[in-house]
Protein backbone atom coordinates (compact mmCIF):
# COMPACT_ATOMS: atom_id res chain seq x y z
CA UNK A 1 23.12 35.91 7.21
CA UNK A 2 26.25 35.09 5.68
CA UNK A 3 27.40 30.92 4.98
CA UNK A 4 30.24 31.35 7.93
CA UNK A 5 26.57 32.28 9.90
CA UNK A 6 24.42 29.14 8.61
CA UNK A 7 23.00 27.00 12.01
CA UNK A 8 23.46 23.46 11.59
CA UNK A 9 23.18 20.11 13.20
CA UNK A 10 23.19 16.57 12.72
CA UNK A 11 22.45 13.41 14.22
CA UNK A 12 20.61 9.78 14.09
CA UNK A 13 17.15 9.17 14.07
CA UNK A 14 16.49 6.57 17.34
CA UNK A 15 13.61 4.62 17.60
CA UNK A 16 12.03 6.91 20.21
CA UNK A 17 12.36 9.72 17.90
CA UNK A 18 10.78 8.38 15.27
CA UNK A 19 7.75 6.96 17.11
CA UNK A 20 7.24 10.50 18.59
CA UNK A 21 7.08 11.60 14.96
CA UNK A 22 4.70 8.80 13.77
CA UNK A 23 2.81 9.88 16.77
CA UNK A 24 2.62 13.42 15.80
CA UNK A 25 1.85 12.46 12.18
CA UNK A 26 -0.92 9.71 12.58
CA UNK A 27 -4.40 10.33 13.83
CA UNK A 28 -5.24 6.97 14.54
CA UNK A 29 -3.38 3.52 15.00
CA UNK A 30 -4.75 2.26 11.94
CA UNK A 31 -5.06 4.03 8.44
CA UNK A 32 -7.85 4.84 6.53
CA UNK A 33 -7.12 1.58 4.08
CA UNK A 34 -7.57 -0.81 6.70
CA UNK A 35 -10.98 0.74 8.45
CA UNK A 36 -12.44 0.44 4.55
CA UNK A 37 -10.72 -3.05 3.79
CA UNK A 38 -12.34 -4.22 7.50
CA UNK A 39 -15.33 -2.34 7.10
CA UNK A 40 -15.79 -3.81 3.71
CA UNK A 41 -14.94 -7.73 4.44
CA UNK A 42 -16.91 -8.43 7.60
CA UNK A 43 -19.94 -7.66 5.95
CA UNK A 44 -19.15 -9.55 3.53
CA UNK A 45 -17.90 -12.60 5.92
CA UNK A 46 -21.19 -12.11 7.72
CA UNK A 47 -23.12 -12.95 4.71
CA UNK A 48 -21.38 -15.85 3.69
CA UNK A 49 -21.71 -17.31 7.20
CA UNK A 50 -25.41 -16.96 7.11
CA UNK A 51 -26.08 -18.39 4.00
CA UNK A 52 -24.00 -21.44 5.48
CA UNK A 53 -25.38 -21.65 8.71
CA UNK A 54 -29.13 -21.51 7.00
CA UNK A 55 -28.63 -24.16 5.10
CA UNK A 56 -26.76 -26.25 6.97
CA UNK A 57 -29.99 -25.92 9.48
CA UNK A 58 -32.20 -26.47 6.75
CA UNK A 59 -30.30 -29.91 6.48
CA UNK A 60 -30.91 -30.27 10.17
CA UNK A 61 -35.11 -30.17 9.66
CA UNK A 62 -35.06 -27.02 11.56
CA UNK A 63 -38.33 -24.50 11.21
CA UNK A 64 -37.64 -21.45 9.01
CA UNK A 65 -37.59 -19.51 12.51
CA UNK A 66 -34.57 -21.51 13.62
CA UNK A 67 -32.92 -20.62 10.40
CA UNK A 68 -33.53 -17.23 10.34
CA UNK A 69 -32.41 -16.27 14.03
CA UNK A 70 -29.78 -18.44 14.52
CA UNK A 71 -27.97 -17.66 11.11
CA UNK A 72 -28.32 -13.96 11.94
CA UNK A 73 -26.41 -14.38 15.33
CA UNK A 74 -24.10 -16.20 14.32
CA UNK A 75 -22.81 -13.92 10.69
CA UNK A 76 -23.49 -11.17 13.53
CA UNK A 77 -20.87 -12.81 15.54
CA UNK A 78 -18.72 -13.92 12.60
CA UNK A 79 -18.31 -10.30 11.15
CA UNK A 80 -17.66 -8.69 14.60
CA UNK A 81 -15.08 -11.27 15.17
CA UNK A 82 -13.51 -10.93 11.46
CA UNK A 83 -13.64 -7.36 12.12
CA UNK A 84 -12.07 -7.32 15.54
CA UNK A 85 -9.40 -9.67 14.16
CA UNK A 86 -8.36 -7.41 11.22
CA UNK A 87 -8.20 -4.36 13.12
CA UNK A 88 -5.65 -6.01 15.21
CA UNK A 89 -3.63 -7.48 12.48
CA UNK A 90 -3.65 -4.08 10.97
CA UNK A 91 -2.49 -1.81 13.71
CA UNK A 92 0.86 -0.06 13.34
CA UNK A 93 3.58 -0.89 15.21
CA UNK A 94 6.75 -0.16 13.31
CA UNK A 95 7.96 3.83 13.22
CA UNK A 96 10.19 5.24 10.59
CA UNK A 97 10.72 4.57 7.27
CA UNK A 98 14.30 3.13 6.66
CA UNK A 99 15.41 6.27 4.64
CA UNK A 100 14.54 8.17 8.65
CA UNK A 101 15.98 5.40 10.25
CA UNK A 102 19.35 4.80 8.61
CA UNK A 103 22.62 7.00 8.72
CA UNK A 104 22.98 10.47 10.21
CA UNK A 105 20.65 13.59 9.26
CA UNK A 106 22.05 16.69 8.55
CA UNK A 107 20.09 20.04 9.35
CA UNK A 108 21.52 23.51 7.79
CA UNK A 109 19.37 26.48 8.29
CA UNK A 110 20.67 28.87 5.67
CA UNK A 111 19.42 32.29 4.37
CA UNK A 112 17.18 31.30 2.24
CA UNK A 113 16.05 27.83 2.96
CA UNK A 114 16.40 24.55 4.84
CA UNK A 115 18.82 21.93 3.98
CA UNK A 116 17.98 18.38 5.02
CA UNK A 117 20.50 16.10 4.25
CA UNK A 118 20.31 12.33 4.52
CA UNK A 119 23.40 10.25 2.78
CA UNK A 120 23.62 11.33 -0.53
CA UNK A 121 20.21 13.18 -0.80
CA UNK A 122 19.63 16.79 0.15
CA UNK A 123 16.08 18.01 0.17
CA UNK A 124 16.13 21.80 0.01
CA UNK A 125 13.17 23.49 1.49
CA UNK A 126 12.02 27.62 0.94
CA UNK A 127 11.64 28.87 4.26
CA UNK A 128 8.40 30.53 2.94
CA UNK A 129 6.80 26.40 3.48
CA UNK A 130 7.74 26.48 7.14
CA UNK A 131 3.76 26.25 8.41
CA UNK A 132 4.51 25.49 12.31
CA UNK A 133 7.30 25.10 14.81
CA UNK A 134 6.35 23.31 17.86
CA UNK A 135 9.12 22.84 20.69
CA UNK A 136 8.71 20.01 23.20
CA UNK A 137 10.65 18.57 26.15
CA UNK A 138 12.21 16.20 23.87
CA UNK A 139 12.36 17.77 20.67
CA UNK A 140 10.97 20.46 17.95
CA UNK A 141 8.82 19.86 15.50
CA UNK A 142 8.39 21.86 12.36
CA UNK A 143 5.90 21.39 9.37
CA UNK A 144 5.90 22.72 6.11
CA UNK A 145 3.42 23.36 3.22
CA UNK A 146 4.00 20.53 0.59
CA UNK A 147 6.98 18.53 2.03
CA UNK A 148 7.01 15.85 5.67
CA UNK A 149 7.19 17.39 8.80
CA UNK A 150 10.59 17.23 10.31
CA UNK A 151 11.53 16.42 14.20
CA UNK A 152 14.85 17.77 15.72
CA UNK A 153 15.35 15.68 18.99
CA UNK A 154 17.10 18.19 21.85
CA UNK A 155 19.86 15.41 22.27
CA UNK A 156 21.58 16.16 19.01
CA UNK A 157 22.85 18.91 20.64
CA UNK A 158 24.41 17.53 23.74
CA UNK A 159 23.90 19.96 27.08
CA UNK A 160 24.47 22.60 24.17
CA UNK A 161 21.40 24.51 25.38
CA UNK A 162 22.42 27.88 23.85
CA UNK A 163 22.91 26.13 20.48
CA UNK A 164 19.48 24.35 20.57
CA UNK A 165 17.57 27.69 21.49
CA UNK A 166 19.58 29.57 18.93
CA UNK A 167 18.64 26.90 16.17
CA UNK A 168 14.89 26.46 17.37
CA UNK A 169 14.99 30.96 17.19
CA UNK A 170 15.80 30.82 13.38
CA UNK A 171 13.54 28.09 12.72
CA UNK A 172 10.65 30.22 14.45
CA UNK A 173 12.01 33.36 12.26
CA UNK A 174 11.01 31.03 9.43
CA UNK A 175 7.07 30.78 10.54
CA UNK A 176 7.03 34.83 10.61
């Protein structure tokens, strides 16, 4: 393959195509950090609100019983709820970093490596690292051994289909 024979193609990331990548990236709506941080607080909320609720009913003249039962239900029902609460303040909703989501990308496919250029920085990567190419309806997917997975949606090249199956052929050439 000569430069004059180097496949390229460019285009913006949308917001669609960069929630299909978060999708393809993330295992779960929330990350690990926020299932410790949630897991680690309602316990500790739980606690506090029996301790409180004992001896508030202790102030009350209840029996030791009534202390013991009803402070347990209720930290029981304070660290679900904390818990609950959390989880839903920590889900993610935004996709793409800004770097993905500003200015046209810039895809060369060249003898000896990718080029993935993005404004002013190029990220060069041996096609050696190419792990997996995955096509899809809407676009292709290919990940690599020690760099981000990158997605290639099928409308950066128009009704070009010949160009997009030529592109997504050298990219599988890559994997072999």
């Amino acid at each position: 393959m000569t430069d004059t024979d180097r496949l390229s193609i460019s285009g913006e990331m949308q917001h669609n195509d960069a929630k299909r990548l978060s999708k393809e990236l993330r295992g779960s709506t929330v990350g690990p950090t926020t299932t410790y941080y949630a897991g680690v607080t309602a316990p500790v909320i739980g606690a506090g609100m029996a301790l409180m609720v004992q001896a508030a009913l202790k102030q009350a003249g209840m029996t030791m019983y009534w202390q013991t039962m009803l402070s347990a239900i209720l930290a029981a029902f304070a660290g679900i709820t904390w818990y609950l609460i959390f989880m839903r303040w920590s889900y993610r909703h935004r996709h793409g970093r800004s770097s993905e989501m500003d200015g046209v990308s810039k895809i060369t496919l060249a003898e000896k490596w990718i080029s993935i250029r993005r404004g002013k920085v190029e990220t060069r990567i041996d096609w050696s690292a190419v792990t997996e190419v995955r096509k899809a309806k809407a676009y292709t997917l290919v990940r690599f051994d020690g760099a981000d997975p990158m997605l290639v949606p099928n409308k950066w090249f128009g009704k070009d289909k010949a160009a997009r199956q030529a592109f997504q052929a050298r990219l599988e050439e890559g994997t072999a």
